[in-house]
Protein backbone atom coordinates (compact mmCIF):
# COMPACT_ATOMS: atom_id res chain seq x y z
CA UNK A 1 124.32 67.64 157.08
CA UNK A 2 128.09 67.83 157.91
CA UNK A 3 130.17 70.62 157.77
CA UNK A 4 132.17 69.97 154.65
CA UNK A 5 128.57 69.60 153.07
CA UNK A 6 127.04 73.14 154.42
CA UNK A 7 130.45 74.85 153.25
CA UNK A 8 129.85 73.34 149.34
CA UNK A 9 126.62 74.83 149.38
CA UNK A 10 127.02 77.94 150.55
CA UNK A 11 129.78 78.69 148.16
CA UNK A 12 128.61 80.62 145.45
CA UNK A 13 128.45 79.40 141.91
CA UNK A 14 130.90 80.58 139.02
CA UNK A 15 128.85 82.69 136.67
CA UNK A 16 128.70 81.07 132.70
CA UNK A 17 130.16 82.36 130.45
CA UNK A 18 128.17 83.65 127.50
CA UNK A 19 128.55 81.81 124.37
CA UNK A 20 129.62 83.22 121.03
CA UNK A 21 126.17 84.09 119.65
CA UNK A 22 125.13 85.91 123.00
CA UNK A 23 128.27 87.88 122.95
CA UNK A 24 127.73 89.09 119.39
CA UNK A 25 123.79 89.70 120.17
CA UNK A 26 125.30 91.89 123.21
CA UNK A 27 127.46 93.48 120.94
CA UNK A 28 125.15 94.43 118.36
CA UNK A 29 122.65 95.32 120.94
CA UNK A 30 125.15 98.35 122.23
CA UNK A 31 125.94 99.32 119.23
CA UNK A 32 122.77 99.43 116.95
CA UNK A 33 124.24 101.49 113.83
CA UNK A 34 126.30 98.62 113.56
CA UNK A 35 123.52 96.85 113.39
CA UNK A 36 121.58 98.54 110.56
CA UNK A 37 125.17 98.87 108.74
CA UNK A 38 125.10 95.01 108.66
CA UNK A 39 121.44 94.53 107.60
CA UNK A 40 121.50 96.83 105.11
CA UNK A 41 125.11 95.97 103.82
CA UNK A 42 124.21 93.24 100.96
CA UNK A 43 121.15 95.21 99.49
CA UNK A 44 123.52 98.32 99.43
CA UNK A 45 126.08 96.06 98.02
CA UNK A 46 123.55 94.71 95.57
CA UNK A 47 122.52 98.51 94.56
CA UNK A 48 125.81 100.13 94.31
CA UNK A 49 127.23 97.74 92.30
CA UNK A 50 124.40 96.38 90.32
CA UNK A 51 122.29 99.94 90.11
CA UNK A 52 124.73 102.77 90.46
CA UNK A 53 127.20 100.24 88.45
CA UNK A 54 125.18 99.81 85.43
CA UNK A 55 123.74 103.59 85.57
CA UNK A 56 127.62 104.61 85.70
CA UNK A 57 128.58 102.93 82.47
CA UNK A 58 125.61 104.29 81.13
CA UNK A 59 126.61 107.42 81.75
CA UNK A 60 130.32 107.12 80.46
CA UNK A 61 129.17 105.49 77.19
CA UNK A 62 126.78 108.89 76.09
CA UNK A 63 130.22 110.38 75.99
CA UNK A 64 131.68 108.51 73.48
CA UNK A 65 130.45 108.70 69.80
CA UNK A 66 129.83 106.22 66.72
CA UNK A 67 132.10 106.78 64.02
CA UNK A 68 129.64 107.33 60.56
CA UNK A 69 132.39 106.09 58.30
CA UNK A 70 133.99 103.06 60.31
CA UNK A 71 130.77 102.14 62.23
CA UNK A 72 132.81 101.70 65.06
CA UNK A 73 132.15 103.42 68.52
CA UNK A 74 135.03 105.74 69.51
CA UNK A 75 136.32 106.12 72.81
CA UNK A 76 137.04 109.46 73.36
CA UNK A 77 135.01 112.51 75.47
CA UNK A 78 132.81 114.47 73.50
CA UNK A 79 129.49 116.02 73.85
CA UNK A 80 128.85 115.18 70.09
CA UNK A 81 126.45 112.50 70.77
CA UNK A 82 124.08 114.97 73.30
CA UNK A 83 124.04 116.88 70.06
CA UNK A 84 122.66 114.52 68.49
CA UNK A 85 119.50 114.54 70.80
CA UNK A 86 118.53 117.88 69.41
CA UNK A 87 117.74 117.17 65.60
CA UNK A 88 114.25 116.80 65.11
CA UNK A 89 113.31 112.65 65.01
CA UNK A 90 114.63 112.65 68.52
CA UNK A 91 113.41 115.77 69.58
CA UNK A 92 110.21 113.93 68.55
CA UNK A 93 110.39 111.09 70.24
CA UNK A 94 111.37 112.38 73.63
CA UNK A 95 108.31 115.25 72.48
CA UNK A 96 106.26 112.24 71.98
CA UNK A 97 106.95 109.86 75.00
CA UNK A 98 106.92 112.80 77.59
CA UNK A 99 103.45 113.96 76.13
CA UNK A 100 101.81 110.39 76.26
CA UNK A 101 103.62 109.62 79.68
CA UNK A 102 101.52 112.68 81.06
CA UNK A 103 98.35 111.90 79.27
CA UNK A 104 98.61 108.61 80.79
CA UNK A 105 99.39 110.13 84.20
CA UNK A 106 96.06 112.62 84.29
CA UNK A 107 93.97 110.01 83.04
CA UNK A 108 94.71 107.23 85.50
CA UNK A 109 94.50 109.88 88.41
CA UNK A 110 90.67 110.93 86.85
CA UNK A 111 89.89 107.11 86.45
CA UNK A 112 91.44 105.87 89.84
CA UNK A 113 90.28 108.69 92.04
CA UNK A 114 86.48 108.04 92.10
CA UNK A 115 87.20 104.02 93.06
CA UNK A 116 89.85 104.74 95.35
CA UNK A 117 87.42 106.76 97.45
CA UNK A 118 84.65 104.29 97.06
CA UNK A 119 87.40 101.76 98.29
CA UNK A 120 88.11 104.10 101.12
CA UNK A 121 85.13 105.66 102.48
CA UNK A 122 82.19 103.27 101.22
CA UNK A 123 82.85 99.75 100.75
CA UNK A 124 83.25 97.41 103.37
CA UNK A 125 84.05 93.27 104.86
CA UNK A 126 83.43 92.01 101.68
CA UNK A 127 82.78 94.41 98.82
CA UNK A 128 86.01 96.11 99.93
CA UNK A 129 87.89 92.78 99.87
CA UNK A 130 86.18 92.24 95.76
CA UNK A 131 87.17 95.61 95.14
CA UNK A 132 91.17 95.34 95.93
CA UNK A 133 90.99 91.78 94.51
CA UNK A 134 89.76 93.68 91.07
CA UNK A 135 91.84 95.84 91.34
CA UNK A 136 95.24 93.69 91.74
CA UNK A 137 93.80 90.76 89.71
CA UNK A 138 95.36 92.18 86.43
CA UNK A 139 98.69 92.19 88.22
CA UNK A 140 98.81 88.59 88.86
CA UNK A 141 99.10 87.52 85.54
CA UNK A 142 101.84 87.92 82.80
CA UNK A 143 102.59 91.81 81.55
CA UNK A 144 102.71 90.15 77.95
CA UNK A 145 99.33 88.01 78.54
CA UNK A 146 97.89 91.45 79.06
CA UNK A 147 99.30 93.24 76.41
CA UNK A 148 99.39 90.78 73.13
CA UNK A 149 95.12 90.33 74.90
CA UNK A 150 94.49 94.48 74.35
CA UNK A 151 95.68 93.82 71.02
CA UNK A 152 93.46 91.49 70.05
CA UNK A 153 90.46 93.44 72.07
CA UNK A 154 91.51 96.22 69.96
CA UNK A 155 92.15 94.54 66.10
CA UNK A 156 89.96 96.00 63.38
CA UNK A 157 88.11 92.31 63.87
CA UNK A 158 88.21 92.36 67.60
CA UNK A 159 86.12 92.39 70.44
CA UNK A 160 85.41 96.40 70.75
CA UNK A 161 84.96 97.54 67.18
CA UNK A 162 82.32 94.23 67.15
CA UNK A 163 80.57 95.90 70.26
CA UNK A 164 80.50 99.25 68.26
CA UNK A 165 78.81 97.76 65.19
CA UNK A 166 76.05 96.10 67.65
CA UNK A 167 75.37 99.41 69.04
CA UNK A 168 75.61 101.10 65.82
CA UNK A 169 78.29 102.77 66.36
CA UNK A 170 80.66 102.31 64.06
CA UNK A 171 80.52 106.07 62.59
CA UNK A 172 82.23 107.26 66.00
CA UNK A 173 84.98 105.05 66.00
CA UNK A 174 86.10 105.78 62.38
CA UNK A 175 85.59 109.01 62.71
CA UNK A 176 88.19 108.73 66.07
CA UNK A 177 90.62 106.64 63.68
CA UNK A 178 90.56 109.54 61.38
CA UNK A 179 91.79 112.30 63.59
CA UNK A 180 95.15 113.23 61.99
CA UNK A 181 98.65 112.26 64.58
CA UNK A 182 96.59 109.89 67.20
CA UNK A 183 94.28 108.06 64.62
CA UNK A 184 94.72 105.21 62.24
CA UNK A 185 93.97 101.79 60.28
CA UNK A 186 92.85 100.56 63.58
CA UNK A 187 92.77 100.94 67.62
CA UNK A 188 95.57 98.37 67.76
CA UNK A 189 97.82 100.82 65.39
CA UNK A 190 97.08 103.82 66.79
CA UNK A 191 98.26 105.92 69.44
CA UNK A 192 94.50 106.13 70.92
CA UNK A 193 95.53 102.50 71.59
CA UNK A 194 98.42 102.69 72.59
CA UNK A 195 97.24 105.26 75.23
CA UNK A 196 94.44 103.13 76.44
CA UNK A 197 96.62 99.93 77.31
CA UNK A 198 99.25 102.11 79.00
CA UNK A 199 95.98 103.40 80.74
CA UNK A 200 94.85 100.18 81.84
CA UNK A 201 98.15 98.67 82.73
CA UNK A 202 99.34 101.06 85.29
CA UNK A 203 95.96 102.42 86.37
CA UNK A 204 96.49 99.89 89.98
CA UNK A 205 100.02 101.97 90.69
CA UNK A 206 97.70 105.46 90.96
CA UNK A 207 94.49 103.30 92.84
CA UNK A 208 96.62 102.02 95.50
CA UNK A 209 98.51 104.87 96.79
CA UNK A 210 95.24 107.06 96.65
CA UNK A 211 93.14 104.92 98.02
CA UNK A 212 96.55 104.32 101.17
CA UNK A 213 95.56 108.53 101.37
CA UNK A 214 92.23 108.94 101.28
CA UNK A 215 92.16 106.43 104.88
CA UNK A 216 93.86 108.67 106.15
CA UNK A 217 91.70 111.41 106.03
CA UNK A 218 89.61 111.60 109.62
CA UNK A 219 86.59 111.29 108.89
CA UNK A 220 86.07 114.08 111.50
CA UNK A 221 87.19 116.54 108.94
CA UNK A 222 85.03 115.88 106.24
CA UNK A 223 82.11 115.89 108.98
CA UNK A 224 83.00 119.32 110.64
CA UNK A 225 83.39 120.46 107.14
CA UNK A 226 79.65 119.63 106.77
CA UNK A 227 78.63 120.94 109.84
CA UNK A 228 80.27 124.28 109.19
CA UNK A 229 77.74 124.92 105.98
CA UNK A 230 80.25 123.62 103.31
CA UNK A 231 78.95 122.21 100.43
CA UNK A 232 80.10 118.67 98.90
CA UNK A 233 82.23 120.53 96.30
CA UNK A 234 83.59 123.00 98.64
CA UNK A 235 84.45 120.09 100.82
CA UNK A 236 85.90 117.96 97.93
CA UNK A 237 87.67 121.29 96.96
CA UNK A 238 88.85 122.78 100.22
CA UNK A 239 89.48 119.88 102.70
CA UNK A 240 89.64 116.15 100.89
CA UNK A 241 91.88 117.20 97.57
CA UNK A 242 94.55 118.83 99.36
CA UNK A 243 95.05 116.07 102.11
CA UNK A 244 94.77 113.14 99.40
CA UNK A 245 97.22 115.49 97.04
CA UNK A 246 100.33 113.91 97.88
CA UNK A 247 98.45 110.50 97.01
CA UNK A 248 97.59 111.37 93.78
CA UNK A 249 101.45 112.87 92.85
CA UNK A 250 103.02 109.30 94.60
CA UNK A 251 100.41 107.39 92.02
CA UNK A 252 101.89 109.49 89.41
CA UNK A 253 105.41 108.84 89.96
CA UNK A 254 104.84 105.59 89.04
CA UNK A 255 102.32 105.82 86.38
CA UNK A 256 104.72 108.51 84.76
CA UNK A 257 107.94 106.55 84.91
CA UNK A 258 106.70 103.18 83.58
CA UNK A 259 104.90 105.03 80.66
CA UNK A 260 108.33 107.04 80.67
CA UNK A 261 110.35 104.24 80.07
CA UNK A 262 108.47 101.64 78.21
CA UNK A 263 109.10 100.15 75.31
CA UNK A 264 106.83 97.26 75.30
CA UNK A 265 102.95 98.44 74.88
CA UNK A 266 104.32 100.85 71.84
CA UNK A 267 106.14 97.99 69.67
CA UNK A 268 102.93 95.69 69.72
CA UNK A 269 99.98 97.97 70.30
CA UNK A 270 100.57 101.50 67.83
CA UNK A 271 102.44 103.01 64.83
CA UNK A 272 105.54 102.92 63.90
CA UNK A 273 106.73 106.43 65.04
CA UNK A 274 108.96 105.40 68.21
CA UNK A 275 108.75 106.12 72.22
CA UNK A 276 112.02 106.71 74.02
CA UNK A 277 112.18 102.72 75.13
CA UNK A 278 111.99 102.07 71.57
CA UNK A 279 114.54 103.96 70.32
CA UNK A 280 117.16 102.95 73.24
CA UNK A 281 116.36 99.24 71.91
CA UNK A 282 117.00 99.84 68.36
CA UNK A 283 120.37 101.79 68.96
CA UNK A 284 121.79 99.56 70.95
CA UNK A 285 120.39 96.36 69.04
CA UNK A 286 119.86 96.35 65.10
CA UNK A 287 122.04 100.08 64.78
CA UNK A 288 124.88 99.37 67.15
CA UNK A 289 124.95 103.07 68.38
CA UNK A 290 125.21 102.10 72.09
CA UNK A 291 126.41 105.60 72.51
CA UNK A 292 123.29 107.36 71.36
CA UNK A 293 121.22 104.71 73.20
CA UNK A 294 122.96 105.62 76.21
CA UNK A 295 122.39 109.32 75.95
CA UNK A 296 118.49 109.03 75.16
CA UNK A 297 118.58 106.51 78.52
CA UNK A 298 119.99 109.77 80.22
CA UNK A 299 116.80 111.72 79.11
CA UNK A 300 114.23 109.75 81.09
CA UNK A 301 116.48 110.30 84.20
CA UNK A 302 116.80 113.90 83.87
CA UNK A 303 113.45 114.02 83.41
CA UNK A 304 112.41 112.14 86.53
CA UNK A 305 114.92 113.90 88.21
CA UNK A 306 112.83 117.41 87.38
CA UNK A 307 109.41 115.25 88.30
CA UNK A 308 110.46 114.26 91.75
CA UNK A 309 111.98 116.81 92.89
CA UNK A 310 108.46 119.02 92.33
CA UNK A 311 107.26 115.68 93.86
CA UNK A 312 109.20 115.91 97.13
CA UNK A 313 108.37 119.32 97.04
CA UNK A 314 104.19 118.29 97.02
CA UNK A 315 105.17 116.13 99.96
CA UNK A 316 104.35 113.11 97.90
CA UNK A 317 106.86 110.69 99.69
CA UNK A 318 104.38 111.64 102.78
CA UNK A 319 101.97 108.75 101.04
CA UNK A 320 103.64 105.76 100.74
């Protein structure tokens, strides 16, 4: 090797410089809230336009008012149309929709409990794999599907009062149809109806999030509980309920607001007195009141406002 030759190799070699991309990937390595800001920009774009947006107008239009004599709506701030909420139809309806939204809410947290535990502490490999399958099965297929099906399960001809007349039963089920307020022609024009779709449709929303608290309960504690001379209902009582608590309100939230704000189960499956959902539809549509529409979309806010705030307070956002 020469000399020229040994003085090229030991010179040392110019570092690279880093492309674009690895300077930016440095960059946003350093500086990781710029990061986040940048990942989380279009969905924040997306909600504060889209969400906030929409909930904004909302908001402006309950302060405007429909004219009775023109028919028009009139642009000008008033706290007429809030006014309005207080005569009695609507006073009913919101009466009416909070009432069955709660029903709704107790029942699927009685019904879901007992399977979400079996889920949880019993089943296993394969029977716990059938069980979530049941369980989100119904969700796979079409919210209509579902609904325009109940009412056919649920017709004066259908499916259920059939299985009542094989067991003789008949009696009971017309004697549920005429209870005064929940009872009527049928199942499928009732509010006993009505509350057993809304039942059935959300019921998954309450399983899930129960079931996502009850693993993670230590089994330790229910064991020690045991060993310490408690009975099954003291332990049920004193140790399981309040650690699975929280599940049970998140299960709710939903439950609660999609009962809260539907408007399709009551227009097929019940009577003709309206739900809050209903009412929003028919002001804005057939009456042209957007106004009034937009202040009875106001009360199902307020209202879930109230419910998760005593949520937050149960440390429900602790279970998702």
């Amino acid at each position: 090797m020469t000399v020229p030759d040994v003085i090229v190799a030991a010179s040392p070699v110019p570092p690279r410089r880093p492309s674009p991309a690895q300077r930016v990937s440095t960059a946003l390595y350093r500086r990781p809230q710029l990061l986040l800001l940048l990942l989380l920009a279009l969905p924040l774009l997306w909600l504060g336009v889209v969400y906030l947006g929409s909930l904004s107008a909302l908001l402006v239009q309950s302060f405007f008012y429909l004219d009775g004599f023109t028919g028009l709506v009139v642009r000008s701030f008033t706290l007429r149309t809030y006014g309005d909420l207080f005569t009695q139809a609507n006073l009913d309806i919101i009466t009416r929709t909070t009432v069955m939204a709660g029903t709704v809410t107790v029942s699927a947290a009685i019904l879901g409990f007992p399977i979400a535990y079996y889920m949880a502490r019993y089943a296993s490999g394969r029977t716990k794999a059938l069980l979530y399958l049941a369980v989100m099965l119904p969700l796979w297929s079409s919210y209509l599907v579902r609904v325009y099906s109940w009412k056919l399960i649920l017709a004066k001809e259908g499916i259920f009062s059939w299985f009542l007349d094989q067991l003789h039963l008949t009696w009971l089920l017309d004697a549920v149809l005429a209870t005064p307020v929940i009872g009527g022609t049928s199942l499928s024009v009732s509010y006993i109806g009505t509350y057993l779709v809304f039942v059935y449709i959300w019921l998954p929303y309450m399983i899930l999030p129960i079931e996502a608290a009850i693993e993670r309960v230590p089994a330790s504690m229910i064991e020690a509980s045991a060993d310490l001379g408690a009975r099954p209902g003291q332990t049920f009582r004193k140790v399981i309920l309040p650690l699975v608590f929280p599940g049970v309100v998140a299960g709710s939230i939903f439950t609660f607001s999609l009962t809260l704000g539907d408007y399709i189960i009551p227009r097929i499956i019940g009577s003709s007195r309206m739900f809050i959902g209903q009412a929003v539809f028919a002001h804005q549509g057939t009456a042209g009141n957007i106004p009034l529409a937009a202040a009875l979309s106001v009360v199902p806010i307020l209202i879930m406002v109230v419910y998760l705030t005593i949520a937050k307070r149960l440390r429900a956002f602790d279970a998702f």
